[in-house]
Protein backbone atom coordinates (compact mmCIF):
# COMPACT_ATOMS: atom_id res chain seq x y z
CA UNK A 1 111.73 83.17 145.83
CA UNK A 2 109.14 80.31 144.58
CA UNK A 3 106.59 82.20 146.15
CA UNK A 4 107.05 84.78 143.84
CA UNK A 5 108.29 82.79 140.77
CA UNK A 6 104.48 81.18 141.36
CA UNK A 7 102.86 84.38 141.66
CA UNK A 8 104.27 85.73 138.60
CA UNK A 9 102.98 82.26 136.70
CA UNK A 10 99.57 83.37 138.06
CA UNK A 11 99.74 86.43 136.82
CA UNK A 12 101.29 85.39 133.16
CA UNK A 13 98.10 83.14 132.98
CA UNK A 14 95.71 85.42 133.90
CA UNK A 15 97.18 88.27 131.69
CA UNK A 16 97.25 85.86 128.78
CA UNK A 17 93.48 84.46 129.33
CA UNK A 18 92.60 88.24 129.68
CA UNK A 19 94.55 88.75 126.37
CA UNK A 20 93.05 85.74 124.60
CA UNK A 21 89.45 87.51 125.57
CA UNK A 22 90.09 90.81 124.32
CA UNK A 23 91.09 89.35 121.03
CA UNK A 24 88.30 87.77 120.36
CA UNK A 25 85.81 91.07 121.38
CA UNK A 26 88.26 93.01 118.87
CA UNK A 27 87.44 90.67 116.11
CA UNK A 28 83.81 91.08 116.91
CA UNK A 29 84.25 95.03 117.23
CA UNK A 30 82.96 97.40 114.27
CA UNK A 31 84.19 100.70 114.11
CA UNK A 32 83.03 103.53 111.75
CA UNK A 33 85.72 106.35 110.74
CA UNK A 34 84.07 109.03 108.75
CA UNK A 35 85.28 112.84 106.75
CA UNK A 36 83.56 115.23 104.81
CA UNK A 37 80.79 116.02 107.38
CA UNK A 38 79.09 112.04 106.95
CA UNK A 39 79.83 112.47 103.13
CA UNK A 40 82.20 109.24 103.84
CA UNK A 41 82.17 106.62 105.82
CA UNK A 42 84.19 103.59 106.17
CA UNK A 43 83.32 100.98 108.55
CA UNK A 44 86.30 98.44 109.49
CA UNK A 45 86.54 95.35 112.39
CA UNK A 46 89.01 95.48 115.19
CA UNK A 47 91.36 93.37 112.42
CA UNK A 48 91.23 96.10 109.82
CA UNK A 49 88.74 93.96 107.34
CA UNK A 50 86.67 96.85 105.71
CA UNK A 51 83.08 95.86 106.31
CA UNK A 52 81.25 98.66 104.48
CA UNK A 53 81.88 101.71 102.32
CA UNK A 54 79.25 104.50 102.41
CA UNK A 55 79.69 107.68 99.90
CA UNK A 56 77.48 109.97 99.42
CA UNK A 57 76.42 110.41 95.66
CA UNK A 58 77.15 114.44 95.60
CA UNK A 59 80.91 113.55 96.22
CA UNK A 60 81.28 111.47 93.29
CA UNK A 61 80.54 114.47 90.81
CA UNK A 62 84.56 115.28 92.02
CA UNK A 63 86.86 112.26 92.04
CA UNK A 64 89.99 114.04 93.80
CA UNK A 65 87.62 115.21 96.37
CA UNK A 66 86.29 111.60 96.54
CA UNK A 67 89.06 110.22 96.79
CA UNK A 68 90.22 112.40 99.54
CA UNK A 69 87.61 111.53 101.35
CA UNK A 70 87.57 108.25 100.99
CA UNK A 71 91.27 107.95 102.22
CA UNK A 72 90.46 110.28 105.91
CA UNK A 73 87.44 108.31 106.55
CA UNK A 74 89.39 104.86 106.06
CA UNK A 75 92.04 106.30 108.28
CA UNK A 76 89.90 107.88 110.88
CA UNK A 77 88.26 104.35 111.34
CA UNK A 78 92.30 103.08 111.49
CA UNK A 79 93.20 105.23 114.62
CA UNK A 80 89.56 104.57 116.34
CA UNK A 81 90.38 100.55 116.12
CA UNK A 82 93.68 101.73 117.09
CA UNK A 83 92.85 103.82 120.14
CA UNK A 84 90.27 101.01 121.03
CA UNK A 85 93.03 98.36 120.85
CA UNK A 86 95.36 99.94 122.56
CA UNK A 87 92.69 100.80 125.54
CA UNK A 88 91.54 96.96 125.89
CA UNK A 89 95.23 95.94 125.59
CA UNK A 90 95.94 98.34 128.73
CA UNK A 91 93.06 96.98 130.33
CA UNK A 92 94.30 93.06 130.01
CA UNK A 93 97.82 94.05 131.14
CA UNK A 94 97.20 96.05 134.26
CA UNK A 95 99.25 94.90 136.79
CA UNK A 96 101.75 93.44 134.61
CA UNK A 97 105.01 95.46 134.58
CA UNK A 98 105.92 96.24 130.84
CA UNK A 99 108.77 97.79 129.09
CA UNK A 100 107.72 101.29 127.89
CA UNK A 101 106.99 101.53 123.97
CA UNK A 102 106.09 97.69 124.05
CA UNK A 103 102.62 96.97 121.62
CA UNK A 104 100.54 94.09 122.71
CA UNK A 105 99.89 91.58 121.16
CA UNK A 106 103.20 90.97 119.84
């Protein structure tokens, strides 16, 4: 039984150094979420700060369209950060048994 109580400690520190590491390459990370063909892009870090805002001057002759969008781009960059997130996360916790549904980091 302390043979395993130890290995699991092993494995709790390794999973959070491996943790602590991916957090800090998803503040470095950049991703760009674009719509409208390139018209918009929307570039955001892997902690949703919105680095840069590109729009193409032809879209601003409509500002519903613009506006539109603006909005897909900013949310296609959302899931890409997401979907990157989620596949480091996955990478830090292999091995480690976790409850189904549960989001790391807490």
């Amino acid at each position: 039984m302390r043979g395993n109580i130890a290995q699991l400690m092993q494995q709790a520190q390794r999973m959070q150094e491996n943790m602590q590491r991916v957090q800090e390459e998803l503040a470095r990370l950049e991703v760009t979420g674009s719509a409208g063909a390139g018209m918009v892009s929307v570039t955001l870090t892997g902690r949703m700060e919105c680095r840069k805002v590109r729009v193409d001057p032809s879209v601003l002759s409509d500002p519903e369209m613009a506006e539109d969008l603006i909005a897909a781009a900013f949310n296609d960059a959302v899931n890409k950060v997401n979907a990157e997130s989620q596949a480091k996360m996955a990478a830090a916790t292999a091995g480690m048994p976790l409850p189904p549904g549960m989001k790391m980091p807490f």
